[in-house]
PDB file of N, CA and C in Angstrom:
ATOM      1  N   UNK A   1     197.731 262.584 121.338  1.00  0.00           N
ATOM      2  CA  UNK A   1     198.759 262.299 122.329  1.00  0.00           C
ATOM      3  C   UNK A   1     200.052 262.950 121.875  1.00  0.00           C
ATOM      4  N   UNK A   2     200.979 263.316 123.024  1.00  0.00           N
ATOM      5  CA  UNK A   2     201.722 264.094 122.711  1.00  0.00           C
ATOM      6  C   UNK A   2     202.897 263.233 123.738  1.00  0.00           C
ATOM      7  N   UNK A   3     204.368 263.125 122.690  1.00  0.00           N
ATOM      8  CA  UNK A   3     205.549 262.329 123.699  1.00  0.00           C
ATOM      9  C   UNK A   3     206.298 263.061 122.956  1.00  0.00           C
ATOM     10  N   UNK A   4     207.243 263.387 123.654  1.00  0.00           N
ATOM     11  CA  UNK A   4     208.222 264.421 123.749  1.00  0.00           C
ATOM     12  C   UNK A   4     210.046 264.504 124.336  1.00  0.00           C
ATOM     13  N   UNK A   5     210.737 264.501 123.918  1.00  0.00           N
ATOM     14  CA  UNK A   5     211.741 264.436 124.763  1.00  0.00           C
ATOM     15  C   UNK A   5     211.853 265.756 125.429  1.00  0.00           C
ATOM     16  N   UNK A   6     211.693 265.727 126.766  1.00  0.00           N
ATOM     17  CA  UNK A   6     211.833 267.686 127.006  1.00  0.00           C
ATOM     18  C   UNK A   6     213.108 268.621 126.347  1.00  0.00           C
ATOM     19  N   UNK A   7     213.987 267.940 126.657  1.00  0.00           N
ATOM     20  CA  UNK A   7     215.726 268.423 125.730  1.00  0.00           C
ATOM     21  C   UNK A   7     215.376 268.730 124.237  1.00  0.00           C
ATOM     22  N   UNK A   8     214.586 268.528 123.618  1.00  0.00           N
ATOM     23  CA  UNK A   8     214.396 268.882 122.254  1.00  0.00           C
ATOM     24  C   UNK A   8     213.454 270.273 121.827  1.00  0.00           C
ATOM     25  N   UNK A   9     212.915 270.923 122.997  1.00  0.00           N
ATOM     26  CA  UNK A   9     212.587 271.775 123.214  1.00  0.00           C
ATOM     27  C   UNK A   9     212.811 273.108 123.228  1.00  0.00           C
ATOM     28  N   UNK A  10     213.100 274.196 122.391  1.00  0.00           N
ATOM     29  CA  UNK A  10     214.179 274.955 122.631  1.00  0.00           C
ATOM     30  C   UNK A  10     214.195 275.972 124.184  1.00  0.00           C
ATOM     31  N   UNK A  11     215.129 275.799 125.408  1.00  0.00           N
ATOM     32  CA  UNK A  11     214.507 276.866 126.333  1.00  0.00           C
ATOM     33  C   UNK A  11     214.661 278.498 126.093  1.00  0.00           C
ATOM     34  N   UNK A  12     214.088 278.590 127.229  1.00  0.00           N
ATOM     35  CA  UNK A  12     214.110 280.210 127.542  1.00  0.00           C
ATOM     36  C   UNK A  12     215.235 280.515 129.175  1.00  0.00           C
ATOM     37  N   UNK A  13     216.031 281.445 128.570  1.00  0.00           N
ATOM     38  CA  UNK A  13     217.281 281.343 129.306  1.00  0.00           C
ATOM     39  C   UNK A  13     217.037 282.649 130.569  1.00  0.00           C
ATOM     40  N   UNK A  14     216.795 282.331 131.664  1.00  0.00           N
ATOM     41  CA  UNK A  14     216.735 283.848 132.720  1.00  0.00           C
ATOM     42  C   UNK A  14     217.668 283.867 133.534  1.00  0.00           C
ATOM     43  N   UNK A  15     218.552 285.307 133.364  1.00  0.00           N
ATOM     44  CA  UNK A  15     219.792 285.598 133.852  1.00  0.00           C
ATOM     45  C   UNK A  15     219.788 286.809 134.239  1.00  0.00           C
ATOM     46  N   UNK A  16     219.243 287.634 135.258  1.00  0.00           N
ATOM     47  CA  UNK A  16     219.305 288.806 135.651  1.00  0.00           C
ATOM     48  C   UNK A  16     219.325 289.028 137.171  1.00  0.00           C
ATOM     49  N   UNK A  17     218.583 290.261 138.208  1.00  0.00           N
ATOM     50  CA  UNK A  17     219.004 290.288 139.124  1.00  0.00           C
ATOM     51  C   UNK A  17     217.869 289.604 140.191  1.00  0.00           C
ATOM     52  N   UNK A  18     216.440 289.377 138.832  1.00  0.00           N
ATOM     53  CA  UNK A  18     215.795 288.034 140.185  1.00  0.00           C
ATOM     54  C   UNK A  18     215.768 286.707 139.956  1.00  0.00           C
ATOM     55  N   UNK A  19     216.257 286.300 138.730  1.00  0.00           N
ATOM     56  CA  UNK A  19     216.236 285.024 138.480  1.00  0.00           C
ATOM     57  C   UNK A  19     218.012 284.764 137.842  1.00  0.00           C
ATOM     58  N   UNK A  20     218.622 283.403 137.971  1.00  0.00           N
ATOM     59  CA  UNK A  20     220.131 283.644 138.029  1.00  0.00           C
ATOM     60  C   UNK A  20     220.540 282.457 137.453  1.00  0.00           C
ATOM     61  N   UNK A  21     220.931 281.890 136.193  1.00  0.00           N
ATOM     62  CA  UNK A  21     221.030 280.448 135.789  1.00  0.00           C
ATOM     63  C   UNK A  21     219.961 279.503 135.428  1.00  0.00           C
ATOM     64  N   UNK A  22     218.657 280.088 134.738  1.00  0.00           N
ATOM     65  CA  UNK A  22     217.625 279.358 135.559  1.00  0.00           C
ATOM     66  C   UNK A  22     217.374 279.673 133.550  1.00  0.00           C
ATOM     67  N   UNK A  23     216.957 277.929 133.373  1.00  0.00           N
ATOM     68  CA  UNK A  23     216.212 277.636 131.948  1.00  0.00           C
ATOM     69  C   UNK A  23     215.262 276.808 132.016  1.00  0.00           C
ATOM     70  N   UNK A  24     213.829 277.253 130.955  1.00  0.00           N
ATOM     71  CA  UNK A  24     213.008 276.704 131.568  1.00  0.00           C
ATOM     72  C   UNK A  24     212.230 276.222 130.125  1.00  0.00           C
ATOM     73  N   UNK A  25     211.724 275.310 130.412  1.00  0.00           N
ATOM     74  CA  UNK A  25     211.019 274.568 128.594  1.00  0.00           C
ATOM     75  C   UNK A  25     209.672 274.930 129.281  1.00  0.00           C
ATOM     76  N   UNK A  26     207.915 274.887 128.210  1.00  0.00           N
ATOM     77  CA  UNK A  26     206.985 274.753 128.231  1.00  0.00           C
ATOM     78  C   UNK A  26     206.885 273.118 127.260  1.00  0.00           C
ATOM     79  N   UNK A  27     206.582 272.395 127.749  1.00  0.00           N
ATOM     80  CA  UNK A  27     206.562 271.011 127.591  1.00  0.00           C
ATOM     81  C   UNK A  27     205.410 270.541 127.017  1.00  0.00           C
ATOM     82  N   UNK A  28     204.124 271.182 127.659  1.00  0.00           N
ATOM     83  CA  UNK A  28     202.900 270.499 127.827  1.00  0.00           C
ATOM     84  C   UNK A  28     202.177 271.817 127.780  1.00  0.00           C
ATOM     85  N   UNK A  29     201.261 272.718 126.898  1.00  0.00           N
ATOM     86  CA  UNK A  29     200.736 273.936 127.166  1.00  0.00           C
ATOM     87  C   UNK A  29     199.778 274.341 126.329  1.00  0.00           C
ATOM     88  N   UNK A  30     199.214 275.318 126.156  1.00  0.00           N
ATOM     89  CA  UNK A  30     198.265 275.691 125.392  1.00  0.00           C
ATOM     90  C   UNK A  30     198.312 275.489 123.727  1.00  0.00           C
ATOM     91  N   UNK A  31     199.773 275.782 123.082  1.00  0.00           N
ATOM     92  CA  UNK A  31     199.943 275.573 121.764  1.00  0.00           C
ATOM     93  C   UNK A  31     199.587 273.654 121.645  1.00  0.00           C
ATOM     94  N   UNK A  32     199.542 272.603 123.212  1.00  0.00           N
ATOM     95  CA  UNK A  32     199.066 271.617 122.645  1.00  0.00           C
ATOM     96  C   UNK A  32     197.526 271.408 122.699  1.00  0.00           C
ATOM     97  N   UNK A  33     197.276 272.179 123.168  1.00  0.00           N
ATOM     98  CA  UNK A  33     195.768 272.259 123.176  1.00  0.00           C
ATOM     99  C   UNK A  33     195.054 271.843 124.877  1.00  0.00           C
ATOM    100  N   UNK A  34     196.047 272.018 125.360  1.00  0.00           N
ATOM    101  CA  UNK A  34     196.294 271.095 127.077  1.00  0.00           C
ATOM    102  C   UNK A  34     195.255 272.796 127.898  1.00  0.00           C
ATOM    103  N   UNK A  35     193.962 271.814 128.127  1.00  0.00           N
ATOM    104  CA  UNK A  35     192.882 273.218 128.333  1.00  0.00           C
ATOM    105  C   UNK A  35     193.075 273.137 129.664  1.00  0.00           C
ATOM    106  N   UNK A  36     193.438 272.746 130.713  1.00  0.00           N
ATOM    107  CA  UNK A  36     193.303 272.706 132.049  1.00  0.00           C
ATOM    108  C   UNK A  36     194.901 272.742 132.581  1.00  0.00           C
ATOM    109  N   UNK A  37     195.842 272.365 132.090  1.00  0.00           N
ATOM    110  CA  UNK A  37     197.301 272.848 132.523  1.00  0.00           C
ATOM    111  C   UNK A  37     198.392 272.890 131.797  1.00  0.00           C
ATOM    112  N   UNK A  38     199.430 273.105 132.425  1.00  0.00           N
ATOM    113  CA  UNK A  38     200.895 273.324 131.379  1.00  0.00           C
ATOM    114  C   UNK A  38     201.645 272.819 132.228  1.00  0.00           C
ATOM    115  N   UNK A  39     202.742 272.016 131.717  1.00  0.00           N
ATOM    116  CA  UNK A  39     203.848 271.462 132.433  1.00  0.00           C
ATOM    117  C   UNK A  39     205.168 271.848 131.485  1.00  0.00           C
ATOM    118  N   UNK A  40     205.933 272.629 132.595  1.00  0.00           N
ATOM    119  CA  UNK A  40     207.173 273.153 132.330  1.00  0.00           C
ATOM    120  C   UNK A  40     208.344 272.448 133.350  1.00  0.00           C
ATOM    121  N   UNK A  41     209.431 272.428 132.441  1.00  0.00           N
ATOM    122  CA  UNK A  41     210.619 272.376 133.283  1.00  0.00           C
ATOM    123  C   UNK A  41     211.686 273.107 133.634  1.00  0.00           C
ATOM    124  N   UNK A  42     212.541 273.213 134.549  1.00  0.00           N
ATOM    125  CA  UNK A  42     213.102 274.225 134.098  1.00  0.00           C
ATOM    126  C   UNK A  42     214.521 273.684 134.570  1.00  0.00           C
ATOM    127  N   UNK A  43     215.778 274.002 134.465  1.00  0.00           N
ATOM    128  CA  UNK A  43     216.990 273.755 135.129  1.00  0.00           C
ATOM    129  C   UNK A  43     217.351 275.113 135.737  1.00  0.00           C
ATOM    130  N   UNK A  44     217.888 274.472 136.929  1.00  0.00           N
ATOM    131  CA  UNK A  44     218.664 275.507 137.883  1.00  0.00           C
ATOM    132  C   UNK A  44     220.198 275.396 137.371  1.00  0.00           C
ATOM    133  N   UNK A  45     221.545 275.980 137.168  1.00  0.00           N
ATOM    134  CA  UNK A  45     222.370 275.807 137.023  1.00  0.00           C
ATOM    135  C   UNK A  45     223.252 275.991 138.807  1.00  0.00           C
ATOM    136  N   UNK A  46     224.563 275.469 139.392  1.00  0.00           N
ATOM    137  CA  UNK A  46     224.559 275.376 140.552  1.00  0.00           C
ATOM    138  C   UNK A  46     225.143 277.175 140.616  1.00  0.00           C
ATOM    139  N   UNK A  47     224.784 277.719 142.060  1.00  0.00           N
ATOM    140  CA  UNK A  47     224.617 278.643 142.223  1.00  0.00           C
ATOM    141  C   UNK A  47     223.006 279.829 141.664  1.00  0.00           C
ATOM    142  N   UNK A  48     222.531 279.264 141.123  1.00  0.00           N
ATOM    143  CA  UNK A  48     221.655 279.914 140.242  1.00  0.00           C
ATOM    144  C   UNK A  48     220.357 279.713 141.334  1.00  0.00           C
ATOM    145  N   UNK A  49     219.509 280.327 140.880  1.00  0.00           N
ATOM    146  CA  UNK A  49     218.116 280.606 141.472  1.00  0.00           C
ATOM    147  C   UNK A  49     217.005 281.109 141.016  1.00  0.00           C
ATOM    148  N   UNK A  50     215.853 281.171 141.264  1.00  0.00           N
ATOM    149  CA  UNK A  50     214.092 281.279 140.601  1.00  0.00           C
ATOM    150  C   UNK A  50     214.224 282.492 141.567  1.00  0.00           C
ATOM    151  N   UNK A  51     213.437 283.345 140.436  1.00  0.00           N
ATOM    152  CA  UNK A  51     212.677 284.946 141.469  1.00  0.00           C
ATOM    153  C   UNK A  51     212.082 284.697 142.443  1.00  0.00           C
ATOM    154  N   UNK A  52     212.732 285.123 143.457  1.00  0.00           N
ATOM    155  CA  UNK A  52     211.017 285.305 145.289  1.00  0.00           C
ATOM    156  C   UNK A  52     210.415 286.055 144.743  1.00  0.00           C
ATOM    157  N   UNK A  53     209.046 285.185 144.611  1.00  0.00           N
ATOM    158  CA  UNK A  53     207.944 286.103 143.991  1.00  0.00           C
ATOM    159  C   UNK A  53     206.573 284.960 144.647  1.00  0.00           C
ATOM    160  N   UNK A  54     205.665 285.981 144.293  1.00  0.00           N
ATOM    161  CA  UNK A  54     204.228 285.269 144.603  1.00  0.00           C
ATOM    162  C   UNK A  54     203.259 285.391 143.179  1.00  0.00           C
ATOM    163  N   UNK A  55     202.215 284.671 143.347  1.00  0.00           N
ATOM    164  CA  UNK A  55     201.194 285.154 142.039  1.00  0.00           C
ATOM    165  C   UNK A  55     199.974 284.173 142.628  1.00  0.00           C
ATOM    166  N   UNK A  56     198.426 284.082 142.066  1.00  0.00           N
ATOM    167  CA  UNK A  56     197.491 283.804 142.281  1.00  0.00           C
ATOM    168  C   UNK A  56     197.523 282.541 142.639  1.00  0.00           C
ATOM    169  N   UNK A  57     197.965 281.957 141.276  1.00  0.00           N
ATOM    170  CA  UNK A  57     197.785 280.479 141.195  1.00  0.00           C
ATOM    171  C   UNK A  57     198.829 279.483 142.118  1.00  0.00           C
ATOM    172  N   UNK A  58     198.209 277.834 142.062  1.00  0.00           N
ATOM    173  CA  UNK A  58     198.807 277.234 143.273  1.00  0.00           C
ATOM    174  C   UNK A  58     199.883 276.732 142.048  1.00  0.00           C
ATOM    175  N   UNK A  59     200.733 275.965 142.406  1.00  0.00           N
ATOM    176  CA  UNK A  59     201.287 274.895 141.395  1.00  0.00           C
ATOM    177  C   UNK A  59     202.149 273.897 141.859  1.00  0.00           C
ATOM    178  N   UNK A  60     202.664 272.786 140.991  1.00  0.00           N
ATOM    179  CA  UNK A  60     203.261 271.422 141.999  1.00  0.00           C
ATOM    180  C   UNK A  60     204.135 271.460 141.168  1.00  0.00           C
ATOM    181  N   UNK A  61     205.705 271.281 142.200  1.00  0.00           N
ATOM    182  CA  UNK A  61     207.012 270.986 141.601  1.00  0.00           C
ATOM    183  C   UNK A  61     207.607 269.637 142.019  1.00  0.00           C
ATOM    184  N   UNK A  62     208.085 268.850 140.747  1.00  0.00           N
ATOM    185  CA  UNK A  62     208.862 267.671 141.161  1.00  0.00           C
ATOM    186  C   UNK A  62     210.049 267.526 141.278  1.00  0.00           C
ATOM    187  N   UNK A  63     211.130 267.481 142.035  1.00  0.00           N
ATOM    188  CA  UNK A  63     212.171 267.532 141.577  1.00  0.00           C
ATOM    189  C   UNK A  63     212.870 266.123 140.967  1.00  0.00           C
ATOM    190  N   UNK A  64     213.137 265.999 139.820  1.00  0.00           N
ATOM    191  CA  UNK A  64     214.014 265.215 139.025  1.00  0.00           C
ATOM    192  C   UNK A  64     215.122 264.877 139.079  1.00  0.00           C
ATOM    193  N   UNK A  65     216.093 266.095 139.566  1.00  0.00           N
ATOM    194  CA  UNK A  65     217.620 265.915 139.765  1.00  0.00           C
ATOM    195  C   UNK A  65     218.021 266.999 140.229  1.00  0.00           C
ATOM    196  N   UNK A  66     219.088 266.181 141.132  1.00  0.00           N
ATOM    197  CA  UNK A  66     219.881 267.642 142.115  1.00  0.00           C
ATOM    198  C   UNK A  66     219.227 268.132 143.161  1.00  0.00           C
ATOM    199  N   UNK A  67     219.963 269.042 143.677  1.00  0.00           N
ATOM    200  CA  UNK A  67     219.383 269.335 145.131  1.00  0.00           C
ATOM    201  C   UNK A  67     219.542 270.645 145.245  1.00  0.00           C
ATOM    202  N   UNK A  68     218.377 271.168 146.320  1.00  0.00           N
ATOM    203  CA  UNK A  68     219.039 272.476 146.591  1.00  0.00           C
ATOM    204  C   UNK A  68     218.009 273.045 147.444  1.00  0.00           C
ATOM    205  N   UNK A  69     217.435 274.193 147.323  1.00  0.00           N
ATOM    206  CA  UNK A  69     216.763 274.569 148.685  1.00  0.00           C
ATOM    207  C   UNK A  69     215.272 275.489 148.197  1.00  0.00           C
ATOM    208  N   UNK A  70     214.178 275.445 148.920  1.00  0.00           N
ATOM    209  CA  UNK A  70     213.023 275.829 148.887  1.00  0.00           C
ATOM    210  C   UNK A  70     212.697 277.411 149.715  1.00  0.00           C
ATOM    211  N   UNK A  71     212.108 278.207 149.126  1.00  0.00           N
ATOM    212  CA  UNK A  71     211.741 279.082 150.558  1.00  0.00           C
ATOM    213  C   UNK A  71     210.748 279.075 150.469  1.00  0.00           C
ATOM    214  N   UNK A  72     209.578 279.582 151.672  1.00  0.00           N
ATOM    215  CA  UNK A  72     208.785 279.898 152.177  1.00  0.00           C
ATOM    216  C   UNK A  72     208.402 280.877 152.948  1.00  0.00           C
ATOM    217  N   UNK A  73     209.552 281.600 153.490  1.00  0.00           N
ATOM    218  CA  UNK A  73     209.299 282.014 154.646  1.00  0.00           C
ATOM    219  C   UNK A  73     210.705 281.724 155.530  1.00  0.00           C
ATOM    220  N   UNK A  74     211.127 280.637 155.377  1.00  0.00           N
ATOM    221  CA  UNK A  74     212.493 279.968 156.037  1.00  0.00           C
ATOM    222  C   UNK A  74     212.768 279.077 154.823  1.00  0.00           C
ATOM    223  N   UNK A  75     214.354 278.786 154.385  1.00  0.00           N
ATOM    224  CA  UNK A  75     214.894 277.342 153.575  1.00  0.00           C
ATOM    225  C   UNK A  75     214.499 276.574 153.727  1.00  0.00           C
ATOM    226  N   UNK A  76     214.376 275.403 152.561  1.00  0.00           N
ATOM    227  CA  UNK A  76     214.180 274.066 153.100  1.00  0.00           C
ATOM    228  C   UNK A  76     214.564 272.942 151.948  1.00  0.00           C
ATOM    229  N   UNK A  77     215.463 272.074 152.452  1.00  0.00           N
ATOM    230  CA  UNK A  77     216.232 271.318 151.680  1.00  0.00           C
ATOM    231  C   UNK A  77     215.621 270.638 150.606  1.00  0.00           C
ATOM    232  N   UNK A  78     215.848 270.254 149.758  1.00  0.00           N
ATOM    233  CA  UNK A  78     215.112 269.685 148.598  1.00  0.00           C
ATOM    234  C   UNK A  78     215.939 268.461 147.809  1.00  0.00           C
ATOM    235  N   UNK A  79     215.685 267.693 147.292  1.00  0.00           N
ATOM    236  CA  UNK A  79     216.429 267.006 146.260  1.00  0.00           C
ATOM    237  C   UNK A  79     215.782 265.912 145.549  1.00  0.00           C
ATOM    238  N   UNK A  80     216.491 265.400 144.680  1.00  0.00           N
ATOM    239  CA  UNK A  80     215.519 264.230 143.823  1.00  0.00           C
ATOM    240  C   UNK A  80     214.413 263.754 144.157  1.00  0.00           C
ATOM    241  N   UNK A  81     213.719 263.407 143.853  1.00  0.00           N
ATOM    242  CA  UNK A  81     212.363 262.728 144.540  1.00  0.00           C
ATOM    243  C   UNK A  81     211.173 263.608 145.318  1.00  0.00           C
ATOM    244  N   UNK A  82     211.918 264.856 145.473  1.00  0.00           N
ATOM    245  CA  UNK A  82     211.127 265.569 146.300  1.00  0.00           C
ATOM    246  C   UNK A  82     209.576 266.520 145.647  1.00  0.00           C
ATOM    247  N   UNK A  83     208.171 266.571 146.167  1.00  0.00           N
ATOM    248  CA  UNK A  83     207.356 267.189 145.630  1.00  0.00           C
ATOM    249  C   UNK A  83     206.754 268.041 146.625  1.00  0.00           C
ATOM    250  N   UNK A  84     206.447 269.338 145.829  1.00  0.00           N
ATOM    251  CA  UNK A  84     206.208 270.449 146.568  1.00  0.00           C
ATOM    252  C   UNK A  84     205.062 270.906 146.324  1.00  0.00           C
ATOM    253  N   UNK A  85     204.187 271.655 147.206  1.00  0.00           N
ATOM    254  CA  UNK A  85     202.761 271.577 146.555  1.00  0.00           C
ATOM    255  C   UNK A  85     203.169 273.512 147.090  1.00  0.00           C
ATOM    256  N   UNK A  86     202.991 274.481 146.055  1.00  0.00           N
ATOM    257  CA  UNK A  86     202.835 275.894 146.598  1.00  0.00           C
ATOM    258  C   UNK A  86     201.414 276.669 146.451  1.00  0.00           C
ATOM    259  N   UNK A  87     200.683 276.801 147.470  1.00  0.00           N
ATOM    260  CA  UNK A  87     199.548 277.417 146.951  1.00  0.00           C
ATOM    261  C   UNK A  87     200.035 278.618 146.505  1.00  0.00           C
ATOM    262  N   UNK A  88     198.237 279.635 146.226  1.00  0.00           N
ATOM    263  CA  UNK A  88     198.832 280.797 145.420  1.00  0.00           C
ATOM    264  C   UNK A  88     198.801 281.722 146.669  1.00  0.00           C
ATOM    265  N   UNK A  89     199.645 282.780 145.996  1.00  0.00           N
ATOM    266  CA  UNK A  89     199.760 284.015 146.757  1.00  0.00           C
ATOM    267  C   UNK A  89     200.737 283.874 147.896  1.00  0.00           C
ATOM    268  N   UNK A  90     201.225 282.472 147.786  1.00  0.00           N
ATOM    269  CA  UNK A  90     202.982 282.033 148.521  1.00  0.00           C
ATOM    270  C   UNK A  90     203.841 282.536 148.380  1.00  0.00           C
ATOM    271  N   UNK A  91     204.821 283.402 148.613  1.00  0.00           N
ATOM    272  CA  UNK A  91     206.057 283.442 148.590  1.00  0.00           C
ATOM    273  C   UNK A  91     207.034 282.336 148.216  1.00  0.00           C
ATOM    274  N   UNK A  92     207.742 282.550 147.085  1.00  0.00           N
ATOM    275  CA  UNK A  92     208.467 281.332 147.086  1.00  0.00           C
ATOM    276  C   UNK A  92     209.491 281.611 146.607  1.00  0.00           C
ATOM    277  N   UNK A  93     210.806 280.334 146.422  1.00  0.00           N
ATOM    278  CA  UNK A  93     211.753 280.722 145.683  1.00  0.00           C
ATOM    279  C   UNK A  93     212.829 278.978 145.515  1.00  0.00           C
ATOM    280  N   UNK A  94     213.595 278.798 144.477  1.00  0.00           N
ATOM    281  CA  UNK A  94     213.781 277.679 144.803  1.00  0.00           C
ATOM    282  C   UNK A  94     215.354 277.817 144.002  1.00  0.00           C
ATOM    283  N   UNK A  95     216.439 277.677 145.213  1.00  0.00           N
ATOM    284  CA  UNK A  95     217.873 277.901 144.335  1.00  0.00           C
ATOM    285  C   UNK A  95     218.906 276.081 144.825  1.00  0.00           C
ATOM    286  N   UNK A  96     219.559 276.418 143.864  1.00  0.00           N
ATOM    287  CA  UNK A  96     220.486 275.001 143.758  1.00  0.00           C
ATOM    288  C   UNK A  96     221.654 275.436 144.505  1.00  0.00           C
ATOM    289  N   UNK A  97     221.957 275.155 145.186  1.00  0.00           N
ATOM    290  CA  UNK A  97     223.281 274.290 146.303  1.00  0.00           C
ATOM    291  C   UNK A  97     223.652 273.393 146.298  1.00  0.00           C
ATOM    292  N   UNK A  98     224.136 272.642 144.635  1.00  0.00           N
ATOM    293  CA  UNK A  98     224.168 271.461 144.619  1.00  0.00           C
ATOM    294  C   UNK A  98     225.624 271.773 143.452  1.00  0.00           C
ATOM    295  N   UNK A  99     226.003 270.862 143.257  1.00  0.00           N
ATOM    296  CA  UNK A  99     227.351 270.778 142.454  1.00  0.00           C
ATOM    297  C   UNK A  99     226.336 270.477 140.892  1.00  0.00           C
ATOM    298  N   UNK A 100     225.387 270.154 140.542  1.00  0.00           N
ATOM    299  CA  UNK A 100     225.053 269.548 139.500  1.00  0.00           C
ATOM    300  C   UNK A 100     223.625 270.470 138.899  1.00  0.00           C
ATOM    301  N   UNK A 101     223.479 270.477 138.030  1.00  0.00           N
ATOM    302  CA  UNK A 101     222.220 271.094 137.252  1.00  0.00           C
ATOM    303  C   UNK A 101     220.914 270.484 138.165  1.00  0.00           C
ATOM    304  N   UNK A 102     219.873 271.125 138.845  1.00  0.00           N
ATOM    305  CA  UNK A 102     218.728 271.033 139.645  1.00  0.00           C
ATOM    306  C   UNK A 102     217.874 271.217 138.545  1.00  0.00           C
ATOM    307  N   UNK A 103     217.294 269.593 138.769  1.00  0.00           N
ATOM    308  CA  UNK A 103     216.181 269.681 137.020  1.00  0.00           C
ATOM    309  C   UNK A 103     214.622 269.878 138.030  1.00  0.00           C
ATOM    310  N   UNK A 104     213.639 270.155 137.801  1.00  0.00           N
ATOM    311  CA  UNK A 104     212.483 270.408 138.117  1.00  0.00           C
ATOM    312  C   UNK A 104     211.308 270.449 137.457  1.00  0.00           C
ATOM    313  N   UNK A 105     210.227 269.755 137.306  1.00  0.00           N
ATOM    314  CA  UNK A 105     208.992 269.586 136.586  1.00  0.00           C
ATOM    315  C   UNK A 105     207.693 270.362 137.491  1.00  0.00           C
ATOM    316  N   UNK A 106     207.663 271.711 136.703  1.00  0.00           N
ATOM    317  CA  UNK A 106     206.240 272.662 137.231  1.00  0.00           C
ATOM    318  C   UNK A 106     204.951 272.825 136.714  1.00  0.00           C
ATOM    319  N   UNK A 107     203.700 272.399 137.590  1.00  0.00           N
ATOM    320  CA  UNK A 107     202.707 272.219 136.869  1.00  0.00           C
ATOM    321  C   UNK A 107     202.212 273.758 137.169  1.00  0.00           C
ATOM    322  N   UNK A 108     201.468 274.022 136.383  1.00  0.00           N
ATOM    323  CA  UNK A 108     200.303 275.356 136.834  1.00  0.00           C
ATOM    324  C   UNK A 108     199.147 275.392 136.096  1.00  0.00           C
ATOM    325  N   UNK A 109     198.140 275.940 136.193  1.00  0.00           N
ATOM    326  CA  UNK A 109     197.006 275.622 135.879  1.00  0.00           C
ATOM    327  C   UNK A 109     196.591 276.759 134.421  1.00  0.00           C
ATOM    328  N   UNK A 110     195.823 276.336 133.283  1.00  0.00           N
ATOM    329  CA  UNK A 110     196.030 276.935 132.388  1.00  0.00           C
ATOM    330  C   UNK A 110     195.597 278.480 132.509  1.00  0.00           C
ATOM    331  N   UNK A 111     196.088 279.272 131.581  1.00  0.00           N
ATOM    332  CA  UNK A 111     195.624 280.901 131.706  1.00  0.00           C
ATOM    333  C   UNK A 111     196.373 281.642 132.497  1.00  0.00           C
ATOM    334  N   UNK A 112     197.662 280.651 132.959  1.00  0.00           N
ATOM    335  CA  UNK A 112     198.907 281.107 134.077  1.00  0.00           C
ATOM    336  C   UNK A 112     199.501 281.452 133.077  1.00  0.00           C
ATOM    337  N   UNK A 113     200.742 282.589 133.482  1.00  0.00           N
ATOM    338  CA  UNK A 113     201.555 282.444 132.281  1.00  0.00           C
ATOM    339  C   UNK A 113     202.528 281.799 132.201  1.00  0.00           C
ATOM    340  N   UNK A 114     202.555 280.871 130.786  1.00  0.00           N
ATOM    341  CA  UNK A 114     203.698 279.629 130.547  1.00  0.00           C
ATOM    342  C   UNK A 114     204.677 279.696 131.309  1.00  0.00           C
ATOM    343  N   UNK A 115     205.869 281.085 130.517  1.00  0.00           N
ATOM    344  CA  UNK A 115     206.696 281.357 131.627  1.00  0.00           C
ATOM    345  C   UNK A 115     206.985 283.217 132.019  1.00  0.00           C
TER     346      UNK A 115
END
């Protein structure tokens, strides 16, 4: 068994022209021996945003804290409490419009890459 504070984690910081404020921990992953998935988190900083991108696999996001917006295809509002199911080969993208750090918990299935 594995308990963890995620904050003790050291992240990985992405700041360029497709991803913008955006830090993300591997929490739960292959170095624990976790054969079927990985759970990452990541923070949005406000203004900041995740690459529009697609890839094979499906994966489920929780949001934890803060708010901000989903794409698909069209925006779509998001905030605490909220869970998102993206299959694969979706288009997606997920940026903060929120005054406060947009925390988020991403599952994906193992042999994905961490991050």
């Amino acid at each position: 068994m594995k308990i963890i504070e995620y904050s003790s984690i050291p992240s990985t910081r992405f700041d360029n022209k497709l991803a913008h404020g955006v830090s993300g921990r591997v929490v739960i992953g292959s170095a624990d021996h976790a054969n079927n998935f990985c759970m990452r988190v990541f923070e949005v900083a406000p203004g900041g945003h995740t690459p529009r991108h697609t890839h094979l696999w499906e994966h489920e996001i929780f949001i934890h804290t803060g708010s901000g917006e989903v794409w698909n295809g069209d925006w779509h509002p998001l905030s605490a409490g909220h869970a998102i199911f993206i299959p694969g080969n979706e288009e997606h993208q997920i940026r903060n419009r929120g005054d406060v750090p947009l925390v988020f918990v991403c599952l994906i299935p193992s042999g994905a890459p961490e991050l």
